[in-house]
Protein backbone atom coordinates (compact mmCIF):
# COMPACT_ATOMS: atom_id res chain seq x y z
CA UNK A 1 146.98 -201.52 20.09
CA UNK A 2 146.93 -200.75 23.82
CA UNK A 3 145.36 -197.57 24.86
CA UNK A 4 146.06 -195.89 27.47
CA UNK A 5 142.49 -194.60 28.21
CA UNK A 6 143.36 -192.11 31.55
CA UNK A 7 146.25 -189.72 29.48
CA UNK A 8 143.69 -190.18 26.57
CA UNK A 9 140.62 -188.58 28.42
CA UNK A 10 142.58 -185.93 30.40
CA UNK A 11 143.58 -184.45 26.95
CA UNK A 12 140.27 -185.17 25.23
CA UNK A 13 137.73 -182.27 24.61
CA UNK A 14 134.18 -183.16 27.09
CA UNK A 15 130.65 -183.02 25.06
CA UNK A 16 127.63 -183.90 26.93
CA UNK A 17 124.35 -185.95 25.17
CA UNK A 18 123.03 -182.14 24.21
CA UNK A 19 126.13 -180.87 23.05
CA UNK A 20 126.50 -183.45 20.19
CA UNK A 21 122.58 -183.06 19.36
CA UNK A 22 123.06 -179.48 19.02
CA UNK A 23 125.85 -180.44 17.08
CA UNK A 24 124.34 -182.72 14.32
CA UNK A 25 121.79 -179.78 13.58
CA UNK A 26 124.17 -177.10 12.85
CA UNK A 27 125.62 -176.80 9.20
CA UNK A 28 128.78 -176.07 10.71
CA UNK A 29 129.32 -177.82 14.33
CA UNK A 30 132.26 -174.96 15.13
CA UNK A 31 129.48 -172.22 16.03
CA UNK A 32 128.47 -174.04 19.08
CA UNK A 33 129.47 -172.06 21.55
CA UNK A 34 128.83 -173.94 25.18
CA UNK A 35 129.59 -170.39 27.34
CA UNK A 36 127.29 -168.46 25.17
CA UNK A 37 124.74 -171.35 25.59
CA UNK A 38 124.83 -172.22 29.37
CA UNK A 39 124.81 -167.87 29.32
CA UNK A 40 121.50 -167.85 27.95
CA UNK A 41 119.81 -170.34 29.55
CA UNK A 42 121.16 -168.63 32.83
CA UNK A 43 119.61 -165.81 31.65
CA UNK A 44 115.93 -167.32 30.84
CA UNK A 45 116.46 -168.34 34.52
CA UNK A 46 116.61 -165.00 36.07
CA UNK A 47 113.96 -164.09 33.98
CA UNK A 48 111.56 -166.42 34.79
CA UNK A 49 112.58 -165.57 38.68
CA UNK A 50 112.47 -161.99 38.48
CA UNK A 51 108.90 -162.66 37.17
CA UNK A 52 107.94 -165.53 39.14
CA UNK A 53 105.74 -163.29 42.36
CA UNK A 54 104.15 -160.92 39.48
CA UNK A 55 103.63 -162.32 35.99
CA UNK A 56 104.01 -166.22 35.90
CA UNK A 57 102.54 -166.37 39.27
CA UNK A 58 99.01 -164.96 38.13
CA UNK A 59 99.33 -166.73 34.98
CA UNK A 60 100.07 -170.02 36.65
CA UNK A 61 96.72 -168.86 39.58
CA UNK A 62 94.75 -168.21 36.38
CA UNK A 63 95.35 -171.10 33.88
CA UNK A 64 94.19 -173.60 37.32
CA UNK A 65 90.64 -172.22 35.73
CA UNK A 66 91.15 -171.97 32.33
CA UNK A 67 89.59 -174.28 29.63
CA UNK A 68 92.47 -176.21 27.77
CA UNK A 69 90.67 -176.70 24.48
CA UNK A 70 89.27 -173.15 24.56
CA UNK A 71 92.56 -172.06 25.24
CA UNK A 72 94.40 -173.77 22.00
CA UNK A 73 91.15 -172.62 20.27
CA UNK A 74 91.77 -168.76 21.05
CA UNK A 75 95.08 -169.13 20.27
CA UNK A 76 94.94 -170.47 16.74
CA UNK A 77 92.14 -167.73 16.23
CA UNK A 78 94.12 -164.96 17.54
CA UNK A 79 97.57 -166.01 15.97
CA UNK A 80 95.99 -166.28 12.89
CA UNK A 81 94.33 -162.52 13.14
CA UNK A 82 97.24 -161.39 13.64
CA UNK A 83 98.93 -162.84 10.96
CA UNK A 84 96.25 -162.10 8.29
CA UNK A 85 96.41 -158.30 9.15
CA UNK A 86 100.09 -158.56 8.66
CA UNK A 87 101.10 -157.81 12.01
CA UNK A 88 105.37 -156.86 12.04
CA UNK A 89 105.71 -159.93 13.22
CA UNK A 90 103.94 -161.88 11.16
CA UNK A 91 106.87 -164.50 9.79
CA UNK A 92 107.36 -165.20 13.85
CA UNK A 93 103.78 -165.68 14.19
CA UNK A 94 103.37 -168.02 11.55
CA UNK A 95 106.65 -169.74 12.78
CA UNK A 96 104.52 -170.40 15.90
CA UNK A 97 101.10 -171.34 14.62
CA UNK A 98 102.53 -174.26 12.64
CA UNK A 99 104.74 -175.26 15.70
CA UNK A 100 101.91 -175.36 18.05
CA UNK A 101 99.23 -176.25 15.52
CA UNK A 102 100.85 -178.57 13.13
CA UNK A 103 103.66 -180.26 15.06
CA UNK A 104 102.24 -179.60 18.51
CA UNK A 105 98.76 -180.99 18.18
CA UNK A 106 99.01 -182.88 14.93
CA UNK A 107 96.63 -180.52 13.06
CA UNK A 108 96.05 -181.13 8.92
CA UNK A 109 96.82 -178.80 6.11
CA UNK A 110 93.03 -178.90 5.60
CA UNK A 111 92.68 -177.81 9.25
CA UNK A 112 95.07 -175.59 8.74
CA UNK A 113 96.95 -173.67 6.06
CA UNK A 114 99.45 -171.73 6.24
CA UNK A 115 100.22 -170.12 2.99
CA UNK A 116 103.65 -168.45 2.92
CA UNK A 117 104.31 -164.82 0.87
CA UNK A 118 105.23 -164.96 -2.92
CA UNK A 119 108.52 -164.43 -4.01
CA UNK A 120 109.32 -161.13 -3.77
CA UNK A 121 106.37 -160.32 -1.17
CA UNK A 122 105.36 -160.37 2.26
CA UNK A 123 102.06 -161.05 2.91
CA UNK A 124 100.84 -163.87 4.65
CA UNK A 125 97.74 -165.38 5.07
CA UNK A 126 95.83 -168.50 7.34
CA UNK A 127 92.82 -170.37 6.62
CA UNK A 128 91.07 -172.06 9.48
CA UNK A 129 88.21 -174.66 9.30
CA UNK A 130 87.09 -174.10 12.89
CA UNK A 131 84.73 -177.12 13.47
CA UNK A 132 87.35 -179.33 12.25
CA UNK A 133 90.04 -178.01 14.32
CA UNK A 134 87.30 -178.16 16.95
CA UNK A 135 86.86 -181.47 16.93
CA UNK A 136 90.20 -182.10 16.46
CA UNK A 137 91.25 -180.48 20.17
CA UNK A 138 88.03 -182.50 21.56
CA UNK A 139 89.49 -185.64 21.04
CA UNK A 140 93.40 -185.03 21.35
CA UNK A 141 93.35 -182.86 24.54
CA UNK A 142 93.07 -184.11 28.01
CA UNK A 143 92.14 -182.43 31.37
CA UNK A 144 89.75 -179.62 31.56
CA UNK A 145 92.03 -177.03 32.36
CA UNK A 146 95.76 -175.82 31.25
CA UNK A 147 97.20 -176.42 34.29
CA UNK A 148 96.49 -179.17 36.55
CA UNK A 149 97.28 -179.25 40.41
CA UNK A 150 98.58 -182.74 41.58
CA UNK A 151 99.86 -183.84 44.73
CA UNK A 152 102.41 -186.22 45.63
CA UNK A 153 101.53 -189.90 47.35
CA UNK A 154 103.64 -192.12 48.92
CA UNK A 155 100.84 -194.69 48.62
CA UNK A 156 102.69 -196.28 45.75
CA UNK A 157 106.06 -197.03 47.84
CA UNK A 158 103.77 -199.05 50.11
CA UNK A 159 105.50 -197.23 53.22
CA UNK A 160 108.80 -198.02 52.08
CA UNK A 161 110.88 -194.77 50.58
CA UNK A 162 111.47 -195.16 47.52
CA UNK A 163 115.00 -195.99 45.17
CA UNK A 164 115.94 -193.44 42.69
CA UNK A 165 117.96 -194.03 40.31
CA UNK A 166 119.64 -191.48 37.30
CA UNK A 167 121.73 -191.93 34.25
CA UNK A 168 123.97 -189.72 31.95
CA UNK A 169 126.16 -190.28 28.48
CA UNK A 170 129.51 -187.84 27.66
CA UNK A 171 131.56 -188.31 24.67
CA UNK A 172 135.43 -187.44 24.72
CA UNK A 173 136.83 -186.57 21.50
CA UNK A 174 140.89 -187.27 21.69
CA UNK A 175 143.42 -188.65 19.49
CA UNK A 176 145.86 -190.99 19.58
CA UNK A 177 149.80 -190.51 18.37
CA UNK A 178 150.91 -192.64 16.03
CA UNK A 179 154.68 -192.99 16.01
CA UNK A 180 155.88 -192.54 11.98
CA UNK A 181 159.54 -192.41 10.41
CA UNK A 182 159.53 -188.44 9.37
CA UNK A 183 157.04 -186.56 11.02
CA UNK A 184 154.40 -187.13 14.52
CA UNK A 185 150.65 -188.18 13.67
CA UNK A 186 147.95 -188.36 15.93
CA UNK A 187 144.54 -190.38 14.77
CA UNK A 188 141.51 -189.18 16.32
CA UNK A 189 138.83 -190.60 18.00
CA UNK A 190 135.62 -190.35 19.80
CA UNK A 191 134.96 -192.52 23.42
CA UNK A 192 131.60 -192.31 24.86
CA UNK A 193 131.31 -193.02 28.61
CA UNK A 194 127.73 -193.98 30.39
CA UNK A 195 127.42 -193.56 34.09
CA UNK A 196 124.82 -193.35 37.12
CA UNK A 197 124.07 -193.25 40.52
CA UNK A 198 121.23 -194.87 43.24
CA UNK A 199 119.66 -192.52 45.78
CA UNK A 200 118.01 -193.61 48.99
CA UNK A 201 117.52 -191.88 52.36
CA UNK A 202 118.18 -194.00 55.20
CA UNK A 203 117.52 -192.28 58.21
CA UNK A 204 118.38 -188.73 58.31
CA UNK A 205 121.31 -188.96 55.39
CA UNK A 206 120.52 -189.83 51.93
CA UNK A 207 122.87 -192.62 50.84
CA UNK A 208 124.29 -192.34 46.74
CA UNK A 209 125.69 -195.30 45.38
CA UNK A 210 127.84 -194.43 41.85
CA UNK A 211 127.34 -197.01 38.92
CA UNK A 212 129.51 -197.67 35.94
CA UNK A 213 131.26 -200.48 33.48
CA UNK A 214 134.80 -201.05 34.77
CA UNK A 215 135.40 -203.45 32.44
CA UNK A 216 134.91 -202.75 28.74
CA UNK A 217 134.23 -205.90 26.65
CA UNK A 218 134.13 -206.29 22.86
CA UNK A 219 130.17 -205.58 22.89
CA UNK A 220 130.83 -202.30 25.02
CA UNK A 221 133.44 -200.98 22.71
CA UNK A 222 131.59 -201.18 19.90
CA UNK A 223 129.53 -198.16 21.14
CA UNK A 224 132.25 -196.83 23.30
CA UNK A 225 134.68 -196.31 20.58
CA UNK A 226 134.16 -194.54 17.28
CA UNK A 227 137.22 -195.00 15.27
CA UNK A 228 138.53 -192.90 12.41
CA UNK A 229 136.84 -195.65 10.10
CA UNK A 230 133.20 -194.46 10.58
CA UNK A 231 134.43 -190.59 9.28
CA UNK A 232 136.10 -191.86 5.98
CA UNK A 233 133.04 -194.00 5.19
CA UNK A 234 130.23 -191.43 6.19
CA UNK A 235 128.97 -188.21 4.92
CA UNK A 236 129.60 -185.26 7.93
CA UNK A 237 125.88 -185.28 8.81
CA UNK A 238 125.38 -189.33 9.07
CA UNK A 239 128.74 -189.33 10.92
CA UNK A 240 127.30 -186.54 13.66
CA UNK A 241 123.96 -188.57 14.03
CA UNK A 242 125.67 -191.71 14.22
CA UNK A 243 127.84 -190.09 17.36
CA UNK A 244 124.34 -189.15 18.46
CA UNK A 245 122.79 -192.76 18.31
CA UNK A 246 125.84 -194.18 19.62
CA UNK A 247 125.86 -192.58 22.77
CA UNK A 248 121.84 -193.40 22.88
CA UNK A 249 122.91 -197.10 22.43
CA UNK A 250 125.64 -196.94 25.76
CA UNK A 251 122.96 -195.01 28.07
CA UNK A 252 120.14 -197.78 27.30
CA UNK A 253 122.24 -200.31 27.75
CA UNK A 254 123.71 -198.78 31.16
CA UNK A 255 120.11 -198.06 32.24
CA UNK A 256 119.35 -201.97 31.23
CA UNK A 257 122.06 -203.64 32.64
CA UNK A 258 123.00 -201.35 35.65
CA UNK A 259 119.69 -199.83 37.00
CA UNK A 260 117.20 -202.13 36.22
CA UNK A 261 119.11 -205.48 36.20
CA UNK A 262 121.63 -204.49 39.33
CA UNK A 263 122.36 -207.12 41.99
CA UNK A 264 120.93 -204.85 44.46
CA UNK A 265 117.15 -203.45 44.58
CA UNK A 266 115.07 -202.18 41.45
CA UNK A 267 114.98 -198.30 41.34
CA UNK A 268 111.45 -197.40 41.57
CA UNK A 269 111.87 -194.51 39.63
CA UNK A 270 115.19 -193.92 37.06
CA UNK A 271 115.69 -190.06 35.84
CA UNK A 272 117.73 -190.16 32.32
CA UNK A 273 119.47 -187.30 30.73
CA UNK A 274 117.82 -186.22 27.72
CA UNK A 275 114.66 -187.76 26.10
CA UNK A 276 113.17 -190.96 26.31
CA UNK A 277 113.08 -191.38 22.40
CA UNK A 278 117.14 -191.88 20.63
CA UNK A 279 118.54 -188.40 19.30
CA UNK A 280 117.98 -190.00 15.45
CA UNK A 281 114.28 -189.14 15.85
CA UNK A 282 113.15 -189.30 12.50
CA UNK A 283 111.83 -192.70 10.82
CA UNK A 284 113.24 -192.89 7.48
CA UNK A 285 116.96 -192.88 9.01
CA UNK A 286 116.33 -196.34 11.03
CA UNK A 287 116.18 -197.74 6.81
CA UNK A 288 119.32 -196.20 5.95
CA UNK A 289 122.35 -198.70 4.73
CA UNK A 290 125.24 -197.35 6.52
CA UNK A 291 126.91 -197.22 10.36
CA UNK A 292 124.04 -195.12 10.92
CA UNK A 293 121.52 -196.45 10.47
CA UNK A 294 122.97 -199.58 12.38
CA UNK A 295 123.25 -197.18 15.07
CA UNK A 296 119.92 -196.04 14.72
CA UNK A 297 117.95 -199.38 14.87
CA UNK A 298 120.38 -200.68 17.58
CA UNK A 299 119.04 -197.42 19.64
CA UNK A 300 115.55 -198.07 19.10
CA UNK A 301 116.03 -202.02 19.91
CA UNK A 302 118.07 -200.67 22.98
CA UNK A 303 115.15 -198.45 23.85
CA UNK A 304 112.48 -201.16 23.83
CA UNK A 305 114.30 -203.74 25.51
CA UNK A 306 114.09 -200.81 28.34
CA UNK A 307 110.49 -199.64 28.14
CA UNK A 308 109.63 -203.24 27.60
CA UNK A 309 111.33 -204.22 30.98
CA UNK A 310 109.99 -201.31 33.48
CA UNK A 311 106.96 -202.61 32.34
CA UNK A 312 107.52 -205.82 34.13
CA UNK A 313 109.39 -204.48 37.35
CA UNK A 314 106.93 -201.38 37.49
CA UNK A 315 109.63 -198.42 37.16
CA UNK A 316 109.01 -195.12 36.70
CA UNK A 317 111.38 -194.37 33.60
CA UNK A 318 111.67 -190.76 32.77
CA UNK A 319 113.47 -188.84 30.82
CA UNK A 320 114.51 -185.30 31.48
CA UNK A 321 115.03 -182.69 28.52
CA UNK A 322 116.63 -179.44 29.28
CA UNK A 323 115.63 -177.85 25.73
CA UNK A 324 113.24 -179.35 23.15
CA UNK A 325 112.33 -178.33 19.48
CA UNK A 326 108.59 -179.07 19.60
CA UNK A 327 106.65 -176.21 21.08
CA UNK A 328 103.41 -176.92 22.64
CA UNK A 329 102.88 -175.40 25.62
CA UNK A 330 105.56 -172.96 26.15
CA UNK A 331 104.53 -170.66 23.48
CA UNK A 332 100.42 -171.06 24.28
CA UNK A 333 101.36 -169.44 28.04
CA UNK A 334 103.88 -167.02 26.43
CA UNK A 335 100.62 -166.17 24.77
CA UNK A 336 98.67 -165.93 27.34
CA UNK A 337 100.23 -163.94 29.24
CA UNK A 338 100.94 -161.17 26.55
CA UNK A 339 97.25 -161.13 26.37
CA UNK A 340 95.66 -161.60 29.51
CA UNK A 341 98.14 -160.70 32.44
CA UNK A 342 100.57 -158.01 30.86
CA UNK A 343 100.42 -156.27 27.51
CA UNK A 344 104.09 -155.27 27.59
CA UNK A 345 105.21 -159.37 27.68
CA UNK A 346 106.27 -159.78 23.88
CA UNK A 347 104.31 -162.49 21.64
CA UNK A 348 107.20 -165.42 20.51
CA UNK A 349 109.54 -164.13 23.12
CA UNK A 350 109.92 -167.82 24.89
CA UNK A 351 111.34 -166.24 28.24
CA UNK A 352 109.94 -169.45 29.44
CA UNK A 353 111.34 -172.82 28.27
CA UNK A 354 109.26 -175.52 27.35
């Protein structure tokens, strides 16, 4: 059936790359709110601002001399003080430790343990081996202090200025009306779109050259267009992570084909919304039997033809996350600062992103 893709689009409601992960993690994708969302992280910027010349400023002045592992160390210590003299907010607390500790620096349950209150109760408690963890932050922590001061060389460009090059994914969620004898249907469907752009200066104006797929073939469809057959053969959440991996698949193949592989110059660096790693970040899902986890593998093969290929033209490849789960350093300054810079900056709070 012919589609005509322009009326299609204008009608179709706009979701970017974070929009569907945010999505495929809530039990029920209607809460999303994108106006509440974009509020609040306009609000974590005026924050940080507003404490930018005070606060963050001697934090940032002070961490430049601060010992990283020390650091980490304090904080478990201190965290887990807190938490065993059942602080008020000791469930927050504990929410942190294992972020930092066990997700953030790959810490054991030997290491430490969180034990969590007994039905009914409230009490929580944390066991530390110290020497372990010691040893642990030894080996898996590198630098000497928090923060480290670099400077930027052109020495790498070799006198030339340098090609940069970015990339972004939407998805468009439409329908199309299907003419019937009795009564008007309309079938949805979800198109994902990948597109970029080159930056150079050349003389005094910088120069931006737009890049995108005006022709779709059968191979670019297949990621481009999810059809009302993937929602009647998946369960809700396989059918949000498969949007998810889908729109992974498009922006690796865009960055493959269109930045790295274009007719014109290699970008020395390429900046790609969202992270490096496909949305579907969890190993067990790459094994499932499904659209998924077709999606999923054809993501990470999409990713490693990429990484695999920067390698040999000797691109920067970056990816760019506005908001990530893991918390690893975000939460040790937040820290920091409550207890060394200003006693009235709340423990947990996050003002800063990580």
């Amino acid at each position: 059936m012919e589609l005509d893709f322009e009326t299609l689009i204008k009608a179709a409601e706009v979701r970017s790359r974070e929009d569907v992960t945010l999505l495929s993690e809530k039990q029920n994708p209607t809460d999303y709110n994108p106006v509440a969302q974009t509020a609040e992280y306009m609000r974590r910027a005026i924050q940080f601002e507003e404490a930018w010349d005070t606060t963050i400023g001697k934090a940032r002045d002070a961490l430049l001399r601060t010992d990283a592992k020390s650091l980490y160390l304090d904080f478990l210590v201190d965290l887990s003080d807190s938490i065993n003299r059942q602080d008020s907010k000791a469930a927050r607390l504990a929410e942190v430790l294992g972020q930092v500790g066990l997700r953030g620096l790959g810490l054991d349950s030997h290491q430490l343990h969180i034990v969590d209150p007994s039905r009914g109760g409230t009490k929580w408690r944390v066991q530390l081996d110290l020497s372990s963890i010691q040893s642990h932050l030894d080996e898996h922590i590198v630098g000497s202090t928090f923060l480290t001061e670099l400077s930027a060389s052109g020495a790498r460009w070799h006198g030339r200025t340098p090609l940069i090059a970015a990339s972004d994914v939407s998805q468009h969620v439409s329908a199309v009306p299907i003419p019937a004898r009795f009564f008007k249907r309309s079938v949805p469907f979800v198109l994902n779109n990948a597109a970029g752009a080159l930056f150079s200066n050349q003389g005094a104006e910088p120069k931006y050259d737009n890049l995108f797929n005006p022709k779709p073939d059968e191979a670019l469809l297949r990621w481009m267009l999810i059809d009302p057959s993937y929602q009647e053969e998946l369960e809700p959440e396989d059918y949000r992570r498969c949007l998810g991996s889908a729109m992974d698949v498009g922006q690796f193949k865009f960055d493959l084909d269109y930045l790295l592989k274009t007719n014109k110059r290699t970008p020395d660096v390429i900046f790609r919304d969202g992270s490096l790693f496909p949305q579907d970040a969890y190993l067990e899902n790459l094994a499932i039997d499904n659209r998924r986890g077709e999606f999923t593998r054809e993501a990470i093969r999409e990713m490693l033809s990429c990484l695999s290929y920067v390698t040999q033209v000797n691109t920067i490849y970056c990816g760019v996350a506005k908001a990530v789960q893991l918390k690893v350093y975000s939460a040790v300054l937040d820290w920091f600062i409550a207890r060394q810079i200003d006693s009235s900056w709340g423990v947990g709070s996050y003002s800063i992103t990580e």
